[in-house]
C-alpha atoms as a PDB file:
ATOM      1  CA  UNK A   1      93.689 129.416 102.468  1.00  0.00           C
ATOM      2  CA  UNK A   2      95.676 130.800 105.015  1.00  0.00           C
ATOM      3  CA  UNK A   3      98.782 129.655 104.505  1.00  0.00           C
ATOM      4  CA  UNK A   4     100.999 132.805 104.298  1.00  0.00           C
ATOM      5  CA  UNK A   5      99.162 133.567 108.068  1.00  0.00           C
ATOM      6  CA  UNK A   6      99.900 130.147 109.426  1.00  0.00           C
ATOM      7  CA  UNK A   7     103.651 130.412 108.573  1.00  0.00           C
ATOM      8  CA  UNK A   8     103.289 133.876 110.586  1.00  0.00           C
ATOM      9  CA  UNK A   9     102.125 132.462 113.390  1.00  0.00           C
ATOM     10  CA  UNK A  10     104.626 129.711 113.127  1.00  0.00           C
ATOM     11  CA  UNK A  11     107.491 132.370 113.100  1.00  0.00           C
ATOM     12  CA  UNK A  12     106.316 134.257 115.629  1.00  0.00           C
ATOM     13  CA  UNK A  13     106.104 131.462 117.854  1.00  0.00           C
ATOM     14  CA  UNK A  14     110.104 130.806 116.747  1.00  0.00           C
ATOM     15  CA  UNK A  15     110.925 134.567 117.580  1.00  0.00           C
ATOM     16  CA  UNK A  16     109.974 133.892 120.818  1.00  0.00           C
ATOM     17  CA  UNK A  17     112.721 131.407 121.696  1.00  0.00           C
ATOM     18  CA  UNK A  18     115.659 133.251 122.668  1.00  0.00           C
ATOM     19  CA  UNK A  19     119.416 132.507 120.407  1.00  0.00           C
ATOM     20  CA  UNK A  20     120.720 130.851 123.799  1.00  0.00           C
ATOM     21  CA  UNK A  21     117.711 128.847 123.597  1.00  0.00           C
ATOM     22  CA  UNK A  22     118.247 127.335 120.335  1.00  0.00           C
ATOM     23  CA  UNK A  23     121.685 126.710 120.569  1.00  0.00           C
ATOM     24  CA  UNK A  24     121.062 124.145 123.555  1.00  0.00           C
ATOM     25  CA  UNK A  25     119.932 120.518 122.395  1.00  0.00           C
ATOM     26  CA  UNK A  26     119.484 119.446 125.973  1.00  0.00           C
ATOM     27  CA  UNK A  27     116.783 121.640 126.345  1.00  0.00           C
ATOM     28  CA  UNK A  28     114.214 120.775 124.210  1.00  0.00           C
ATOM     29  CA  UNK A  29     113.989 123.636 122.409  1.00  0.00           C
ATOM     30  CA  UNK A  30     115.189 122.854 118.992  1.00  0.00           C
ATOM     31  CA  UNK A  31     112.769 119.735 118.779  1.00  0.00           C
ATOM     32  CA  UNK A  32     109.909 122.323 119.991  1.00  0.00           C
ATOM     33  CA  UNK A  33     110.830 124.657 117.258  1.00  0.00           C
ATOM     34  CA  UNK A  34     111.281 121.393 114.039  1.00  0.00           C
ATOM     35  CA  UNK A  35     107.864 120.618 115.521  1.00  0.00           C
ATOM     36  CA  UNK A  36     106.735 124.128 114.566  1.00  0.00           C
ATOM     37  CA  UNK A  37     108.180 124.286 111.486  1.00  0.00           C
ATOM     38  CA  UNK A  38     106.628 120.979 110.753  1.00  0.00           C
ATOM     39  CA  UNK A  39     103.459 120.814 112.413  1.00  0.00           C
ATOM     40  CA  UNK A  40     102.264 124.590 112.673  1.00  0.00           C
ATOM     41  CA  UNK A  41      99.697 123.995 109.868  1.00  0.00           C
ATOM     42  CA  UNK A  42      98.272 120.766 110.934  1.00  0.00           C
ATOM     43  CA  UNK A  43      97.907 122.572 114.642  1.00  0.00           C
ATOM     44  CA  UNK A  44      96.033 125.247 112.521  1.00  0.00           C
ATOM     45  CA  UNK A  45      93.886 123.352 110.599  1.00  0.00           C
ATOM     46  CA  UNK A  46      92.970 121.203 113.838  1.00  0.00           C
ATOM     47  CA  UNK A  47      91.957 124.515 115.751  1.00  0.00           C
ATOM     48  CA  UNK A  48      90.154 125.934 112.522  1.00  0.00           C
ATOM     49  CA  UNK A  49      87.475 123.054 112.242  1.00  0.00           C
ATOM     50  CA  UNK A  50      87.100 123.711 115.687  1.00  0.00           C
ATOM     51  CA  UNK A  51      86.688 127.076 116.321  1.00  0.00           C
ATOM     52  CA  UNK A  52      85.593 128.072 112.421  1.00  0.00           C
ATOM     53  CA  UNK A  53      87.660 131.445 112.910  1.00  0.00           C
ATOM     54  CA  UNK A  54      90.884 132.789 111.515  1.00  0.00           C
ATOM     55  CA  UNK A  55      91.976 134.946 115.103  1.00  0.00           C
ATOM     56  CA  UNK A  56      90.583 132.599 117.464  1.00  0.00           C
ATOM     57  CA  UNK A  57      92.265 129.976 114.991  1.00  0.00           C
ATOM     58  CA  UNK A  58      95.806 131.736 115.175  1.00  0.00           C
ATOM     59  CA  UNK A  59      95.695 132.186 118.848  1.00  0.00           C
ATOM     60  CA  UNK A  60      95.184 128.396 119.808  1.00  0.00           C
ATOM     61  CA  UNK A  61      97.979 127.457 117.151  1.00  0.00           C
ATOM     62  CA  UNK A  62     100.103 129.784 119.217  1.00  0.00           C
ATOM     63  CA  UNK A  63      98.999 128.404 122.733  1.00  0.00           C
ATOM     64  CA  UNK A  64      99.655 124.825 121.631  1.00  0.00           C
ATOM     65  CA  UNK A  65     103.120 125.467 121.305  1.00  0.00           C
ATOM     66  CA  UNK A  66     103.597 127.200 123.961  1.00  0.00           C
ATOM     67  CA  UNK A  67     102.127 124.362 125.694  1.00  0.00           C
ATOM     68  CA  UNK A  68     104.478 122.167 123.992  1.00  0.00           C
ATOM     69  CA  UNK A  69     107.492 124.675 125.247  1.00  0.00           C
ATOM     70  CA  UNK A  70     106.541 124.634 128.771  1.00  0.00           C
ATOM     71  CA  UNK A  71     106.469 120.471 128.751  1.00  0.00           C
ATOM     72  CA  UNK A  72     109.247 120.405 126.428  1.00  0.00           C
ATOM     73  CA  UNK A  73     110.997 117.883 128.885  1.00  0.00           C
ATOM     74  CA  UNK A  74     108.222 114.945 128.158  1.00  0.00           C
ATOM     75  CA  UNK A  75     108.875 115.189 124.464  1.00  0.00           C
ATOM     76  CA  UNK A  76     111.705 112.612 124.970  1.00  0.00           C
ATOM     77  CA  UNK A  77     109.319 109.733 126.236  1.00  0.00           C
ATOM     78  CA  UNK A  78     106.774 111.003 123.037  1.00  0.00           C
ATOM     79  CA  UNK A  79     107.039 108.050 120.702  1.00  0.00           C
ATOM     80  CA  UNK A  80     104.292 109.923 117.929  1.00  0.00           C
ATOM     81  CA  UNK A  81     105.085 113.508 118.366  1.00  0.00           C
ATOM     82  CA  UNK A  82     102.373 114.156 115.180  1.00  0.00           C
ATOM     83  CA  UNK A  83      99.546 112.316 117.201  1.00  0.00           C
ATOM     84  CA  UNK A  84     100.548 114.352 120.586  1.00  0.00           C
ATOM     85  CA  UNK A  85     100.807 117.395 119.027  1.00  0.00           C
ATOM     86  CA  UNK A  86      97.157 116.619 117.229  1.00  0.00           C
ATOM     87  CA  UNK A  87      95.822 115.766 120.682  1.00  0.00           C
ATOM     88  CA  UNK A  88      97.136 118.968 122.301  1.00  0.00           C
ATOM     89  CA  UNK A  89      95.681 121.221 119.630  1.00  0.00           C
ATOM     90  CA  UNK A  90      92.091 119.421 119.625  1.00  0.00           C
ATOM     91  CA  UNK A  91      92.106 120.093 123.497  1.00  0.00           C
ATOM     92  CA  UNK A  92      93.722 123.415 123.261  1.00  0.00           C
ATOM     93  CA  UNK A  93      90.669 124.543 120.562  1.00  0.00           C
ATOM     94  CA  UNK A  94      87.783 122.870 122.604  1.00  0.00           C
ATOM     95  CA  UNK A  95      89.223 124.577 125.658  1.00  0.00           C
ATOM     96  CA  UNK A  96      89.470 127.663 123.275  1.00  0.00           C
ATOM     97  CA  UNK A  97      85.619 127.253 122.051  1.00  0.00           C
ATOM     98  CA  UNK A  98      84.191 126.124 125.691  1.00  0.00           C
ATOM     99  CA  UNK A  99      85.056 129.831 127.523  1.00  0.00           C
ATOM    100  CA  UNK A 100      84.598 131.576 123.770  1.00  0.00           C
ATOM    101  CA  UNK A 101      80.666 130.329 124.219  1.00  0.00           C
ATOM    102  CA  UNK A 102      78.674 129.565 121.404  1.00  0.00           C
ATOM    103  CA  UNK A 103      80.074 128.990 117.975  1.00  0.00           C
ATOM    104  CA  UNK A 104      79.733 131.988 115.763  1.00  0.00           C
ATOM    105  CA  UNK A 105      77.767 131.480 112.399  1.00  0.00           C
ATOM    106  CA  UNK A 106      80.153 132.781 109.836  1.00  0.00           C
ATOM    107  CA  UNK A 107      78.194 134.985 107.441  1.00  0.00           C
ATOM    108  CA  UNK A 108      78.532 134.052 103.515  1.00  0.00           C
ATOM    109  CA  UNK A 109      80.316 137.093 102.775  1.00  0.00           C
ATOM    110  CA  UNK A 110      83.560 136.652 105.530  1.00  0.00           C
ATOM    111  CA  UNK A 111      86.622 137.360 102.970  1.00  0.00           C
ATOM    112  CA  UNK A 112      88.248 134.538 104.976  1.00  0.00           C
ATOM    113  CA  UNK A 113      86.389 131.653 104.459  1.00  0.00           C
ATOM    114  CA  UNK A 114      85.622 132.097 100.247  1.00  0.00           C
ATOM    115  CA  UNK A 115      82.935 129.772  99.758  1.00  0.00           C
ATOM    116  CA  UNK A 116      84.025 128.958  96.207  1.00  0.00           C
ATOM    117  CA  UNK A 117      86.617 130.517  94.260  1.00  0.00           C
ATOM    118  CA  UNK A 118      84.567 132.227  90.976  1.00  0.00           C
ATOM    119  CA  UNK A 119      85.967 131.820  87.896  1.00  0.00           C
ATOM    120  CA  UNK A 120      83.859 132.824  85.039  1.00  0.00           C
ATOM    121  CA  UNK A 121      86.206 130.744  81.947  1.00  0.00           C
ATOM    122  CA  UNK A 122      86.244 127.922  83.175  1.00  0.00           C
ATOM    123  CA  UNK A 123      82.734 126.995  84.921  1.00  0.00           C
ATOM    124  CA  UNK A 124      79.914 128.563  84.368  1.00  0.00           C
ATOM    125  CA  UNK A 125      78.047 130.854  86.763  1.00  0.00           C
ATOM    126  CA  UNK A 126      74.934 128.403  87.401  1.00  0.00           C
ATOM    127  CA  UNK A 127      77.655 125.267  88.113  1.00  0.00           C
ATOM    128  CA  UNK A 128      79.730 127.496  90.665  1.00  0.00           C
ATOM    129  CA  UNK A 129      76.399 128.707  92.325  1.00  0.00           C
ATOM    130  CA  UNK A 130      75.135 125.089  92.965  1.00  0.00           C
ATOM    131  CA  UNK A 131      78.795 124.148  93.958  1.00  0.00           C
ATOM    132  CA  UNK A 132      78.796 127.202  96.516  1.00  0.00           C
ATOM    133  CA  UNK A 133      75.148 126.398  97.859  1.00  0.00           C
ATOM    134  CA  UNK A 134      76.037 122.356  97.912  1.00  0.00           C
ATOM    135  CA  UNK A 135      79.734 123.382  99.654  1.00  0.00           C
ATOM    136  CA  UNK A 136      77.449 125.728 102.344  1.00  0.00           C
ATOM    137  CA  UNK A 137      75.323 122.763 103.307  1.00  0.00           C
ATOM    138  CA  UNK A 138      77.481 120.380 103.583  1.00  0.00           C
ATOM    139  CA  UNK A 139      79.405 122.747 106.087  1.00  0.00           C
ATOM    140  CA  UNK A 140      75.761 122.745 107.829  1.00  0.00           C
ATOM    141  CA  UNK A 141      75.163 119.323 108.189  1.00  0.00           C
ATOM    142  CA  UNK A 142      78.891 118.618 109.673  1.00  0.00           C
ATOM    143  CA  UNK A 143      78.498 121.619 112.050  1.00  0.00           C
ATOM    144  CA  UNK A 144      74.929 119.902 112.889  1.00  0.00           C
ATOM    145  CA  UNK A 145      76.414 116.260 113.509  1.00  0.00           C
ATOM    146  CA  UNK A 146      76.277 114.795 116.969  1.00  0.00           C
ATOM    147  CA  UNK A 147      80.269 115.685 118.569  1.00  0.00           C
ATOM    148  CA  UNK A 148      81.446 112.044 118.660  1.00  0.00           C
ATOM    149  CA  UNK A 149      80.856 111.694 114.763  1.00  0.00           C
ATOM    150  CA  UNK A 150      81.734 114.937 113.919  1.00  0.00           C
ATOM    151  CA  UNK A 151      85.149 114.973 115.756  1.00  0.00           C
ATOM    152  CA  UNK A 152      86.413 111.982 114.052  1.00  0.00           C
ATOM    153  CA  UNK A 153      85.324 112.987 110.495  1.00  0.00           C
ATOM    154  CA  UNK A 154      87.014 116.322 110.793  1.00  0.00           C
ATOM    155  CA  UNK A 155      90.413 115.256 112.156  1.00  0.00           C
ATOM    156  CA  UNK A 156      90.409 112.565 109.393  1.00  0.00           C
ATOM    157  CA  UNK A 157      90.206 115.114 106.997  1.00  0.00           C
ATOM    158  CA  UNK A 158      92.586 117.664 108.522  1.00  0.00           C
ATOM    159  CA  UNK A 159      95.861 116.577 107.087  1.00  0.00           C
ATOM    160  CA  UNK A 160      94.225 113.323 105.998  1.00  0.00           C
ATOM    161  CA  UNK A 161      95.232 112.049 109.819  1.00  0.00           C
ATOM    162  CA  UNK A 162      94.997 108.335 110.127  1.00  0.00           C
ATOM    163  CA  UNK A 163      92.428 106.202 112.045  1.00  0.00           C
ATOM    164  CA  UNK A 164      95.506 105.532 114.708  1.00  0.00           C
ATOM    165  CA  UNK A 165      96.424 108.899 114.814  1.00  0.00           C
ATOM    166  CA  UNK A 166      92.782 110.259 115.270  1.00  0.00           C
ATOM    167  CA  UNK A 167      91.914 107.676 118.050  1.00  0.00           C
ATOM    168  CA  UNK A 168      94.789 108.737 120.196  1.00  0.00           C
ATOM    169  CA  UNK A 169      93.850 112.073 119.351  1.00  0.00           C
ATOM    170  CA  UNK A 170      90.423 111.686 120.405  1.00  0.00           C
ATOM    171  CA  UNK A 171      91.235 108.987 123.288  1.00  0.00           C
ATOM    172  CA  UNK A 172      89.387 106.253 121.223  1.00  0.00           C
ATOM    173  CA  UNK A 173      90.393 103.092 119.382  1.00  0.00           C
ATOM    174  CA  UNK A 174      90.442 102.903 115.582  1.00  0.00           C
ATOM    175  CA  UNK A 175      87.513 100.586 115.126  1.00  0.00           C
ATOM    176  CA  UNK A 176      85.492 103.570 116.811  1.00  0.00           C
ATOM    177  CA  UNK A 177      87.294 105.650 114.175  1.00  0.00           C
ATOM    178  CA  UNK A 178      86.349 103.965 111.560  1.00  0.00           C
ATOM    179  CA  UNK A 179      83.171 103.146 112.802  1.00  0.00           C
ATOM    180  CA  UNK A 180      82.027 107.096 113.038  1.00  0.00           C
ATOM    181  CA  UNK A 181      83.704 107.962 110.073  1.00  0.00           C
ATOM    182  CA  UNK A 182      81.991 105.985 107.729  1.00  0.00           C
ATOM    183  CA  UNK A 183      78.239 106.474 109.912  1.00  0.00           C
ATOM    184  CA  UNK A 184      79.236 110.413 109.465  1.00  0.00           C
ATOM    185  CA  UNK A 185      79.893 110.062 105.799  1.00  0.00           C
ATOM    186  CA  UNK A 186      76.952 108.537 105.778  1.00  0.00           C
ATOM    187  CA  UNK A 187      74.361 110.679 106.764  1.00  0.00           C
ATOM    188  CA  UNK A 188      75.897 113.570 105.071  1.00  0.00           C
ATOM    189  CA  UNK A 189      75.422 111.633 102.046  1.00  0.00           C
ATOM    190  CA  UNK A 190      71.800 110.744 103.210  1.00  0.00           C
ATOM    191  CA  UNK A 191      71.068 114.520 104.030  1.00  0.00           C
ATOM    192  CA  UNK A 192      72.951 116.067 100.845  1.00  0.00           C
ATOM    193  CA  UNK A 193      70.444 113.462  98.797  1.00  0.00           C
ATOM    194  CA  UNK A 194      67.108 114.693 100.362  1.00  0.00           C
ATOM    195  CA  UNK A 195      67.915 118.244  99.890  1.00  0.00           C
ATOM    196  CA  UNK A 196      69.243 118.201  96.513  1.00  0.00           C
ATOM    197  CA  UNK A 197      66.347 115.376  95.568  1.00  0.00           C
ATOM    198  CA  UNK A 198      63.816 118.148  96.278  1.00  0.00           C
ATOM    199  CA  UNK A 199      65.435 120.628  93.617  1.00  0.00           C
END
């Protein structure tokens, strides 16, 4: 959706490291910058399901890595940089969304966040308007979930992260994973049945 953006924000972060930074392996630098390059839009996507906003979105992206930068001499005892990096970016966002207050309710119009993409040859109006309207509630009901099962079905999704690598994200084993998972999936089934039963 926002990929063009995301590579922005990844090469901004990469102007910011000096030439005499790069050029020095002992430094850390040149791992923190492959880890942009290759992990900018999974940091993005972890801080969009958070914070459900392009800007907000962009900024955390940018203070992960920084983050990263400034610790750059623990990435040598990192055995998963991927799961680190995941963890960093889920804290970074909540941190993000705890001082930002509320979450915002972003209106069906926003231009960033198309609903469904309309196109009149190939499905017909009526289909893509029960599409959109299912595709809105379903982004209800996961906003509405209870954190600990909502957490673990969005970073699941996000890059299609592992049980392993969610549960160090999240500081819990994969059998809790799992375990939330499959009780979110669950009652989003359960909730997408009772509304669309009483159509």
């Amino acid at each position: 959706m926002f990929e063009g953006k995301r590579v922005l924000a990844g090469e901004a972060i990469l102007d910011g490291l000096t030439t005499g930074e790069r050029e020095h392996p002992d430094t850390g630098v040149v791992t923190v910058e492959k880890m942009v390059r290759e992990h900018s839009r999974l940091v993005y996507r972890i801080a969009y399901a958070v914070l459900r906003s392009h800007h907000d979105a962009e900024d955390s992206t940018q203070e992960t890595f920084m983050r990263v930068l400034r610790y750059n001499s623990k990435l040598d005892q990192v055995d998963d940089p991927k799961t680190w990096l995941a963890r960093i970016a889920w804290r970074v966002a909540v941190d993000r969304s705890k001082r930002r207050g509320a979450q915002r309710e972003i209106p069906l119009e926003d231009p960033q966040n198309p609903v469904a993409d309309i196109s009149s040859n190939v499905i017909a109006a009526d289909e893509t308007a029960l599409g959109s309207q299912v595709s809105l509630m379903l982004q209800k009901f996961i906003a509405a979930l209870p954190r600990k099962l909502r957490e673990p079905l969005i970073l699941s999704t996000v890059d299609e992260m592992t049980p392993r690598e969610v549960g160090a994200a999240l500081g819990i084993n994969e059998a809790a994973v799992r375990s939330r998972v499959f009780r979110a999936r669950q009652i989003l089934k359960e909730k997408l049945a009772q509304r669309l039963g009483r159509r």
